[in-house]
Structure formats: C-alpha cells, structure tokens
N, C-alpha and C. Protein backbone atom coordinates (compact mmCIF):
# COMPACT_ATOMS: atom_id res chain seq x y z
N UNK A 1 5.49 24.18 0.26
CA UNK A 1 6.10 25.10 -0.66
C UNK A 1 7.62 24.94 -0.63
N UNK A 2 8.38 24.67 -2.06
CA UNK A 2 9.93 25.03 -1.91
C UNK A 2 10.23 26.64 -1.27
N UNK A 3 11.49 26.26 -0.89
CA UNK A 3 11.98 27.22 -0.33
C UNK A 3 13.09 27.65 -1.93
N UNK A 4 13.70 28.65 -2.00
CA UNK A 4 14.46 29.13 -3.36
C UNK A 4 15.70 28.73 -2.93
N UNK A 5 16.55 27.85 -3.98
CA UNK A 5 17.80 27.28 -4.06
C UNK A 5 18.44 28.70 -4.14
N UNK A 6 19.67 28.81 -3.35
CA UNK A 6 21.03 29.80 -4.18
C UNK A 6 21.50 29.18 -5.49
N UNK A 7 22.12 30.14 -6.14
CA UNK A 7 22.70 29.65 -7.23
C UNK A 7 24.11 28.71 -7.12
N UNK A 8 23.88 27.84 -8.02
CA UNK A 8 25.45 27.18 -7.60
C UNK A 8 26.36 27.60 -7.89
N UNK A 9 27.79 26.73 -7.34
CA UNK A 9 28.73 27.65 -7.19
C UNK A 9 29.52 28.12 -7.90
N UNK A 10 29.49 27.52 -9.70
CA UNK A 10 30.04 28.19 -10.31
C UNK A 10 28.88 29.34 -10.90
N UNK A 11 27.79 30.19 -10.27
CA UNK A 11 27.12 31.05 -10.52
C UNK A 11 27.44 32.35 -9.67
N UNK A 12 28.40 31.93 -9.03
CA UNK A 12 28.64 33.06 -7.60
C UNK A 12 29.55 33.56 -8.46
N UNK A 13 29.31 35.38 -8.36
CA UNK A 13 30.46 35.89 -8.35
C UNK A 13 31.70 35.96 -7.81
N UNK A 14 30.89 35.40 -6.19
CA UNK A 14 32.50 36.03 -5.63
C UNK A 14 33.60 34.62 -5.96
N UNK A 15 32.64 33.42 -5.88
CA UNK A 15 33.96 32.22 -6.46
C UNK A 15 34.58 32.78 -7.42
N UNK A 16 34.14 32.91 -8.59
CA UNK A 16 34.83 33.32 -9.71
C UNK A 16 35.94 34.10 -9.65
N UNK A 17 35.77 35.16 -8.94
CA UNK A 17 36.62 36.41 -8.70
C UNK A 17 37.79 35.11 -7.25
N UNK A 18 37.43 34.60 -6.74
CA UNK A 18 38.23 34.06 -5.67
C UNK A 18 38.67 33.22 -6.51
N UNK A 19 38.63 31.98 -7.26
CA UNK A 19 39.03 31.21 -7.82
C UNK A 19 40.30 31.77 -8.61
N UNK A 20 39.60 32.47 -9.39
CA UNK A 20 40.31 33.73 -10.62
C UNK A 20 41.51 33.88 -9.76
N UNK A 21 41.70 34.41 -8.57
CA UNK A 21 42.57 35.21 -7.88
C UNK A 21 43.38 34.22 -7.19
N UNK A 22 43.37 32.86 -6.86
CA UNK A 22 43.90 31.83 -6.62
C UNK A 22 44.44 31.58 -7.85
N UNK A 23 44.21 31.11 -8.66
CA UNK A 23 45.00 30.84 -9.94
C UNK A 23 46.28 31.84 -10.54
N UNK A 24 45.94 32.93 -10.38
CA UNK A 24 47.02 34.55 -10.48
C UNK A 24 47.91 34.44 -9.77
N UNK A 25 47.45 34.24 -8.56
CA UNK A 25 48.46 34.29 -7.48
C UNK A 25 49.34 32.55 -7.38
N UNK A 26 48.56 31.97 -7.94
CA UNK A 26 49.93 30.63 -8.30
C UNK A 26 50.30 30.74 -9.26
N UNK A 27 50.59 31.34 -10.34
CA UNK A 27 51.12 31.66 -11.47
C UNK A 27 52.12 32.52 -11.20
N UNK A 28 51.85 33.57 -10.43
CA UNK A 28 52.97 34.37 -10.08
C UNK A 28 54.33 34.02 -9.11
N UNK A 29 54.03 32.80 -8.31
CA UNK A 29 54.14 32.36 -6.61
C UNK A 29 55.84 32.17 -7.67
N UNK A 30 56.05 30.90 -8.71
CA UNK A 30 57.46 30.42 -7.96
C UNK A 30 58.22 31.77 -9.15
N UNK A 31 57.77 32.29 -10.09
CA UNK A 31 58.66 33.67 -11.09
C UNK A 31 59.10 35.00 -9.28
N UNK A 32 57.99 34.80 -8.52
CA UNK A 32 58.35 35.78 -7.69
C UNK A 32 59.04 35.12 -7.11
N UNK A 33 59.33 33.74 -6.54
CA UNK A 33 60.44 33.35 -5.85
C UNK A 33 61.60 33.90 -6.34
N UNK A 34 61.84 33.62 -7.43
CA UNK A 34 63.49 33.83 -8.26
C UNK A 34 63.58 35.16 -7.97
N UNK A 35 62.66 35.99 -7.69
CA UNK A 35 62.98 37.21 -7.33
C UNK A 35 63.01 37.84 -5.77
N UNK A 36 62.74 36.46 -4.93
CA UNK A 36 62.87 36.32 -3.59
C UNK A 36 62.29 37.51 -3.13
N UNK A 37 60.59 37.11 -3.76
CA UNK A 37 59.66 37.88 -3.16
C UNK A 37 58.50 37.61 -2.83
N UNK A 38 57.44 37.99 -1.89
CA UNK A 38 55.84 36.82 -1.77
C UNK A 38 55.11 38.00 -2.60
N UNK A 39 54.21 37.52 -2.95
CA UNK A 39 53.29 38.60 -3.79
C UNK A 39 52.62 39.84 -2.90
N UNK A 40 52.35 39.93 -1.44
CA UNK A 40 52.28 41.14 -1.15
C UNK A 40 53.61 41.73 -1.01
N UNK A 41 54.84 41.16 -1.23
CA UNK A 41 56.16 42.22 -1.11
C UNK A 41 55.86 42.73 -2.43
N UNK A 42 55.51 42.04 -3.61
CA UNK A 42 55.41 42.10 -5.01
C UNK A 42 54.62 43.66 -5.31
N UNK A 43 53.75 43.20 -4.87
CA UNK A 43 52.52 44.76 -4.64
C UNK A 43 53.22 45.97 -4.19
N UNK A 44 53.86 45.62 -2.48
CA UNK A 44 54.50 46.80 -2.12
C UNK A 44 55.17 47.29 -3.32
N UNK A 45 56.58 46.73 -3.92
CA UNK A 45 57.21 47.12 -4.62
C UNK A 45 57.00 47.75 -5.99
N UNK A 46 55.61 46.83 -6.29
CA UNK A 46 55.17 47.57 -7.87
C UNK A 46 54.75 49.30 -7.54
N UNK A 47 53.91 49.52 -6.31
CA UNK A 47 53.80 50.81 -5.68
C UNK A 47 54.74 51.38 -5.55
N UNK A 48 55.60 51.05 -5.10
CA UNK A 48 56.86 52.33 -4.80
C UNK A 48 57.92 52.22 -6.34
N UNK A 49 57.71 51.28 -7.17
CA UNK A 49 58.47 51.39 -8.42
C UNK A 49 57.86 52.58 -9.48
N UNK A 50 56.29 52.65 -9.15
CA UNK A 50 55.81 53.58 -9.62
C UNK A 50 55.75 54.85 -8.77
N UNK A 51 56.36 54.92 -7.33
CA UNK A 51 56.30 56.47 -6.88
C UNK A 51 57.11 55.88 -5.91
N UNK A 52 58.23 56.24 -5.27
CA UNK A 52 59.03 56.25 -4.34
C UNK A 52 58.56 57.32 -3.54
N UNK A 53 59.03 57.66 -2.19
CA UNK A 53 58.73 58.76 -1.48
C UNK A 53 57.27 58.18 -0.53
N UNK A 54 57.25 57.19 -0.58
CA UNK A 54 55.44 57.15 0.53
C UNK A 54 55.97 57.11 1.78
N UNK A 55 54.32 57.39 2.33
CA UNK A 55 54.67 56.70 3.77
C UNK A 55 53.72 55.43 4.07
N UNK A 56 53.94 55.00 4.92
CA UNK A 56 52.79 53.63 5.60
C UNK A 56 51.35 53.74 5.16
N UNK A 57 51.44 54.66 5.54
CA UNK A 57 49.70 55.25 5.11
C UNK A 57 49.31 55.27 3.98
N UNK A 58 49.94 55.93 3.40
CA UNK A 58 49.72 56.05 1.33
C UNK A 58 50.04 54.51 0.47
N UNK A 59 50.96 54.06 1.49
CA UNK A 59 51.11 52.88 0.69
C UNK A 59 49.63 52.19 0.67
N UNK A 60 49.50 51.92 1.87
CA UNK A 60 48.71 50.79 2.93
C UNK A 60 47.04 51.65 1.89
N UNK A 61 47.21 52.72 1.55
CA UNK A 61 45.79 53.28 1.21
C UNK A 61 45.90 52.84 -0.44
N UNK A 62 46.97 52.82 -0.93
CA UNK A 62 47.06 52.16 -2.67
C UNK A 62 47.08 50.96 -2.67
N UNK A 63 47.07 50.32 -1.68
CA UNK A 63 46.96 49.13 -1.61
C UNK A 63 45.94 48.36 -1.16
N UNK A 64 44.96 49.22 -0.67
CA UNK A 64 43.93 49.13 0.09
C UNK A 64 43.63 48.13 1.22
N UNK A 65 44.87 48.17 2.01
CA UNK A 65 44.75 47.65 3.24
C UNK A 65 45.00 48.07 4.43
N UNK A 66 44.91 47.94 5.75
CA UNK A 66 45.26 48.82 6.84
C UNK A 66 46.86 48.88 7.14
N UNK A 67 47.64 49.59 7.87
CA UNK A 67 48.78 49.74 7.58
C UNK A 67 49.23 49.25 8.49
N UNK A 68 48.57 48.18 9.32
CA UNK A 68 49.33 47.23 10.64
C UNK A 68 49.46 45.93 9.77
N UNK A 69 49.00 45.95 8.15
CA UNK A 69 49.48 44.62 7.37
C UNK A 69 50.22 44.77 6.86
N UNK A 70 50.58 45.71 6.55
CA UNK A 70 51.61 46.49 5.50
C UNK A 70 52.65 46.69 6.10
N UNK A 71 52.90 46.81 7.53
CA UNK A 71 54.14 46.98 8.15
C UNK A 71 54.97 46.21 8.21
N UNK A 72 54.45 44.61 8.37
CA UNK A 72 55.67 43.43 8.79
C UNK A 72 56.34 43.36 7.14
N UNK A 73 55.27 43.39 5.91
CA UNK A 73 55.86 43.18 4.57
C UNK A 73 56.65 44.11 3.90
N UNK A 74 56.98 45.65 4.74
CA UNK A 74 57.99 46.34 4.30
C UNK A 74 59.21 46.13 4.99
N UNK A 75 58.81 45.81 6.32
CA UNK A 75 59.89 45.67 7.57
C UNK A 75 60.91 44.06 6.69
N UNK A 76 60.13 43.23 5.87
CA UNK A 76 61.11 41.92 5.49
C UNK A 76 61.98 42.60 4.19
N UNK A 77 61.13 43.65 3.33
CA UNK A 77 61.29 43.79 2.12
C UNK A 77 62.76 45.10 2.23
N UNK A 78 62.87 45.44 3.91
CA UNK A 78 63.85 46.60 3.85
C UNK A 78 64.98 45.33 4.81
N UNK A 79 64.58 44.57 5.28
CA UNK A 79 65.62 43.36 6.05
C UNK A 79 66.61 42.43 4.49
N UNK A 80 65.77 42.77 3.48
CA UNK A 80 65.70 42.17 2.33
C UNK A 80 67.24 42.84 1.76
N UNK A 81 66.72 44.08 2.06
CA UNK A 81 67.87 45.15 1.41
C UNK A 81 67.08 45.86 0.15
N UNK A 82 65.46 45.54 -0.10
CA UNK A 82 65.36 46.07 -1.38
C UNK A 82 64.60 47.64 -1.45
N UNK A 83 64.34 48.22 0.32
CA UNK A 83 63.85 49.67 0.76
C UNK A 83 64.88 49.88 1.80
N UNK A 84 64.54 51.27 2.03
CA UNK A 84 64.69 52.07 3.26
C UNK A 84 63.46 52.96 3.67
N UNK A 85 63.48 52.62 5.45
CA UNK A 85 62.55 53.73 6.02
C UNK A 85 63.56 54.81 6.52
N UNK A 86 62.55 55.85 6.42
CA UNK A 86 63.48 56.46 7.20
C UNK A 86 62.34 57.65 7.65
N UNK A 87 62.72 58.70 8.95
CA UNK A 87 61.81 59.48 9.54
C UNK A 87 61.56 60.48 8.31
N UNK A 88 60.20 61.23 7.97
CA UNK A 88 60.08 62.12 8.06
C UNK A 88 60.20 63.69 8.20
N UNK A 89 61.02 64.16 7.73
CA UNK A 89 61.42 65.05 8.67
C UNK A 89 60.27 66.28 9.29
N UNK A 90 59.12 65.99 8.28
CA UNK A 90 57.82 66.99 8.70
C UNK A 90 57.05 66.21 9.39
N UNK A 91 57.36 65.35 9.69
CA UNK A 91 56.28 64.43 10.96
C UNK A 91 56.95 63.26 11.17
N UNK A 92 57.90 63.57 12.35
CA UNK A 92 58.81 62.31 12.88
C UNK A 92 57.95 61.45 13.30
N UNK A 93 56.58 61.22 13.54
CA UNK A 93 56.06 59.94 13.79
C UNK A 93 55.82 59.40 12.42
N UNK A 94 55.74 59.83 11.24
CA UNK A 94 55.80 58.88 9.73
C UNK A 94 57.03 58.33 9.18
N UNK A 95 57.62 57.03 8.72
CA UNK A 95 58.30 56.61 7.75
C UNK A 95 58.05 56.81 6.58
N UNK A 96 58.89 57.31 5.87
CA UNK A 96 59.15 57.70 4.32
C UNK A 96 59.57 56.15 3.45
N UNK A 97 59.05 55.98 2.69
CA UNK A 97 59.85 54.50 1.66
C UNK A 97 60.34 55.16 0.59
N UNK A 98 62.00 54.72 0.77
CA UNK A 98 62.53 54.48 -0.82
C UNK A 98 63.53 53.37 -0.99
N UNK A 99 63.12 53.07 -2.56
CA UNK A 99 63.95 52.21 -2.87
C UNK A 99 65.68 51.85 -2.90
N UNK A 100 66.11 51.34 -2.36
CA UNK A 100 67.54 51.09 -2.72
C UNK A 100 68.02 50.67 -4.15
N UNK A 101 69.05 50.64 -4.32
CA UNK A 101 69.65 50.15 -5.79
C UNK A 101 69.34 48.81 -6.39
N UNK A 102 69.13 47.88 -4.92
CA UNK A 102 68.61 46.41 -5.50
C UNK A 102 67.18 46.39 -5.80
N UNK A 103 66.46 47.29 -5.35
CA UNK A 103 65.64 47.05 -5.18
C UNK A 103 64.76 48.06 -6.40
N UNK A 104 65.62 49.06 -6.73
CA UNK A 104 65.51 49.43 -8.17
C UNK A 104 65.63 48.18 -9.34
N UNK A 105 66.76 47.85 -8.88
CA UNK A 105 67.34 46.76 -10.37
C UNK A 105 65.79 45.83 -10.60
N UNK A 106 65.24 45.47 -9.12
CA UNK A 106 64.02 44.47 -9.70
C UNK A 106 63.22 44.66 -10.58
N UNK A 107 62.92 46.34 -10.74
CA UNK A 107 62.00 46.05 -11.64
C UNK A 107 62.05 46.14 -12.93
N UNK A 108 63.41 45.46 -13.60
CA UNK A 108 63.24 44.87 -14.66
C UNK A 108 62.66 43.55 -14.53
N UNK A 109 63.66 43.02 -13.90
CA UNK A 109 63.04 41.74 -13.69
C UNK A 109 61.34 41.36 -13.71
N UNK A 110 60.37 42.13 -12.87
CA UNK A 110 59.52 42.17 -12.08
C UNK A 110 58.49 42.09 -14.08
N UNK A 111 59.23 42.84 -14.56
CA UNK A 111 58.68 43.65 -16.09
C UNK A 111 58.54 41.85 -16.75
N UNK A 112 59.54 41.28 -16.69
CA UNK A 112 59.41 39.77 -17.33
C UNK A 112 58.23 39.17 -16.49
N UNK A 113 58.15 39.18 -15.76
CA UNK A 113 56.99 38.45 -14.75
C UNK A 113 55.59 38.94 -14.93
N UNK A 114 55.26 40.51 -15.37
CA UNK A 114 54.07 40.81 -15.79
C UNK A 114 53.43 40.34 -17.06
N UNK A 115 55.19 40.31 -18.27
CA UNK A 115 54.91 39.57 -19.15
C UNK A 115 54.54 38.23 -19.48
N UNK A 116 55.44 37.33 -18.68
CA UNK A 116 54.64 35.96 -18.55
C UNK A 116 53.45 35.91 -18.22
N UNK A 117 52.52 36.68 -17.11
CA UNK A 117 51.30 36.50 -16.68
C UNK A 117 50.56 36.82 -17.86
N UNK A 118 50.76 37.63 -18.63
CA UNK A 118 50.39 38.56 -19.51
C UNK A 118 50.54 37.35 -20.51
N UNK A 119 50.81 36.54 -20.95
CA UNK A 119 51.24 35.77 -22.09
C UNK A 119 50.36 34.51 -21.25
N UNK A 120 50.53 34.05 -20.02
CA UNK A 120 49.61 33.04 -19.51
C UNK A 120 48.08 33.64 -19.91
N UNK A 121 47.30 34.90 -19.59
CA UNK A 121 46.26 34.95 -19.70
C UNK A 121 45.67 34.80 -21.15
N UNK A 122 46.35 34.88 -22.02
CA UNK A 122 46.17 34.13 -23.30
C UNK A 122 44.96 35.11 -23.94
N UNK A 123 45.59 36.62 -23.51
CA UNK A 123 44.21 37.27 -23.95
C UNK A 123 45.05 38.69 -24.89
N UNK A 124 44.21 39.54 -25.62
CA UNK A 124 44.90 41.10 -26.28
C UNK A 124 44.89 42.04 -25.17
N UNK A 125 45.74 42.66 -25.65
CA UNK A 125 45.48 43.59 -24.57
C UNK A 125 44.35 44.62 -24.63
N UNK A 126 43.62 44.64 -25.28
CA UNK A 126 41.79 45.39 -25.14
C UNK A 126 41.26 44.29 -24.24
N UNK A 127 41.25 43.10 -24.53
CA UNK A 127 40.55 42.30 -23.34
C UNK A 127 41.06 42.65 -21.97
N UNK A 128 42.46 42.23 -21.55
CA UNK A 128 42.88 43.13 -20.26
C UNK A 128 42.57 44.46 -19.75
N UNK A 129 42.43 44.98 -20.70
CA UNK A 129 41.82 46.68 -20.32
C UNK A 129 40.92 46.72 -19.85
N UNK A 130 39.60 45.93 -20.56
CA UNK A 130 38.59 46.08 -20.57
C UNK A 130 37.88 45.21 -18.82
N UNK A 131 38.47 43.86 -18.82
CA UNK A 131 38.78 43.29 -17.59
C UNK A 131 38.98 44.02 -16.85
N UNK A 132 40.49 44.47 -16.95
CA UNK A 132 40.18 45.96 -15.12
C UNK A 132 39.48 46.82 -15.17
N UNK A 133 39.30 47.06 -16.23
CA UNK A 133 37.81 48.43 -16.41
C UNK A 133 37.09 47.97 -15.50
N UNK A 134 36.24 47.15 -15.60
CA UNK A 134 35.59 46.41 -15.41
C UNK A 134 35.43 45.92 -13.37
N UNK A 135 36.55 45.19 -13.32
CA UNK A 135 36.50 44.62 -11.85
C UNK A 135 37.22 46.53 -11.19
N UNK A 136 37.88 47.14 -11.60
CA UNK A 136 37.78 48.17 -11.01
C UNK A 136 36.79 49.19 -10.72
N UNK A 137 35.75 49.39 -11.79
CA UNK A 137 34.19 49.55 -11.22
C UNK A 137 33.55 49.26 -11.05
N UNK A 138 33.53 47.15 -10.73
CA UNK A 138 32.98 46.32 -9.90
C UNK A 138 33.31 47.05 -7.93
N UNK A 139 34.76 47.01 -8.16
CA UNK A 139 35.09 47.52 -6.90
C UNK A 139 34.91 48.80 -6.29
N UNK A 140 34.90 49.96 -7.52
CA UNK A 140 34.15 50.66 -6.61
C UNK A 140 33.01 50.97 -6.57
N UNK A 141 32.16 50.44 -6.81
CA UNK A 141 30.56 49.98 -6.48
C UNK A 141 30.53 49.72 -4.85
N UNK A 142 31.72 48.51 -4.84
CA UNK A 142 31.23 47.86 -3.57
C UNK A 142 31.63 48.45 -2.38
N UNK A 143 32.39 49.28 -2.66
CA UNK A 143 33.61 50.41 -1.57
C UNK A 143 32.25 51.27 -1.13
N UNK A 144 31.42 51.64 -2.00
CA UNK A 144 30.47 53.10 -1.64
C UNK A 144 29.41 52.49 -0.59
C-alpha cells in the first residue's frame, strides 16, 4: 500500500506566507537603510509613531513578541537618537518610550517607504484590505 504524499511545496501555506514575507522584507531592507533602520527598528517605530507613551511590555505585546527581543532593538533605536526611555514614575521598574524630534521627523520619510511597497505590490487598495483582513484572521485562528 502507498503511504499519502504531503503536498508540495508550493501547496504549503506556510511557504507561501514565508516566501511572501522574505520578499517584503527585501523590498523594504535597502529604502530602510537610507533611513538607517533594520525592519524590526522599522516596526518599533511605526508603533510608537502611532502612540508614543508605551512601555516594553505594550510594545513587545503590539508587536507580538516577548520583550527580551524587543529590548536590544529599542536600546540601538534610542543609541540611534530616534527614542527615549525613561522611568515610569508609577512603576519605577517600567520604561516609558517616546519619540525624540529625529525620530518624529522619520515618519515622513517612513510614509514614502509604505508607498513604494504599496506601489511594488502592484495591487488597489481593496485588494490590500482585503489581504490583511484576511492573514489577520488567519492569525487569529492560530493564536486561540
């Protein structure tokens, strides 16, 4: 008796979604250089451009990663000059993030770089919508 083949590998979801996400992330790699940034500083910063005031935790939880990864990429991004930590004052064991002035100015810049990606994916924007619709309640399917 055969035994049942897996599907090949362009049948896998998760290639697709990994492939997909390799390609994004080199598209973005040398526009974020000029902005002398790696794409998880990129992330941090799109987070705090949309809410200043976090701490480690809130970031590290919008970002959905643990906050011992998240630490060395704020610690370069405030060596950078483009945050400040600073204590807490309602719980001196938390750092607070906010942006500095340079680190304000990026996100214009940052705004051209969504647009190029946005102009690389060669799609309307109902298709993009519909895309994160989409892999965002792919993802939380898989979270539960």
């Amino acid at each position: 008796m055969n035994s049942p083949c897996p599907p090949k590998l362009d049948q896998h979801l998760c290639f697709a979604l990994y492939s997909t996400s390799l390609k994004l992330t080199q598209l973005y790699k040398p526009m974020l250089e000029q902005l002398n940034l790696t794409y998880p500083q990129y992330l941090v910063m799109v987070v705090l451009w949309e809410k200043e005031g976090l701490g480690i935790k809130d970031l590290a939880e919008k970002l959905q990663q643990d906050s011992g990864s998240i630490t060395p990429v704020v610690q370069r991004l405030e060596s950078e000059g483009y945050l400040n930590r600073t204590r807490d004052p309602n719980d001196q064991r938390s750092l607070i993030l906010t942006l500095t002035e340079a680190g304000k100015a990026l996100k214009a810049e940052a705004y051209q770089v969504n647009q190029s990606i946005k102009d690389a994916c060669a799609s309307c924007d109902t298709e993009i919508a519909s895309l994160l619709h989409s892999l965002v309640d792919l993802r939380t399917k898989l979270s539960r």
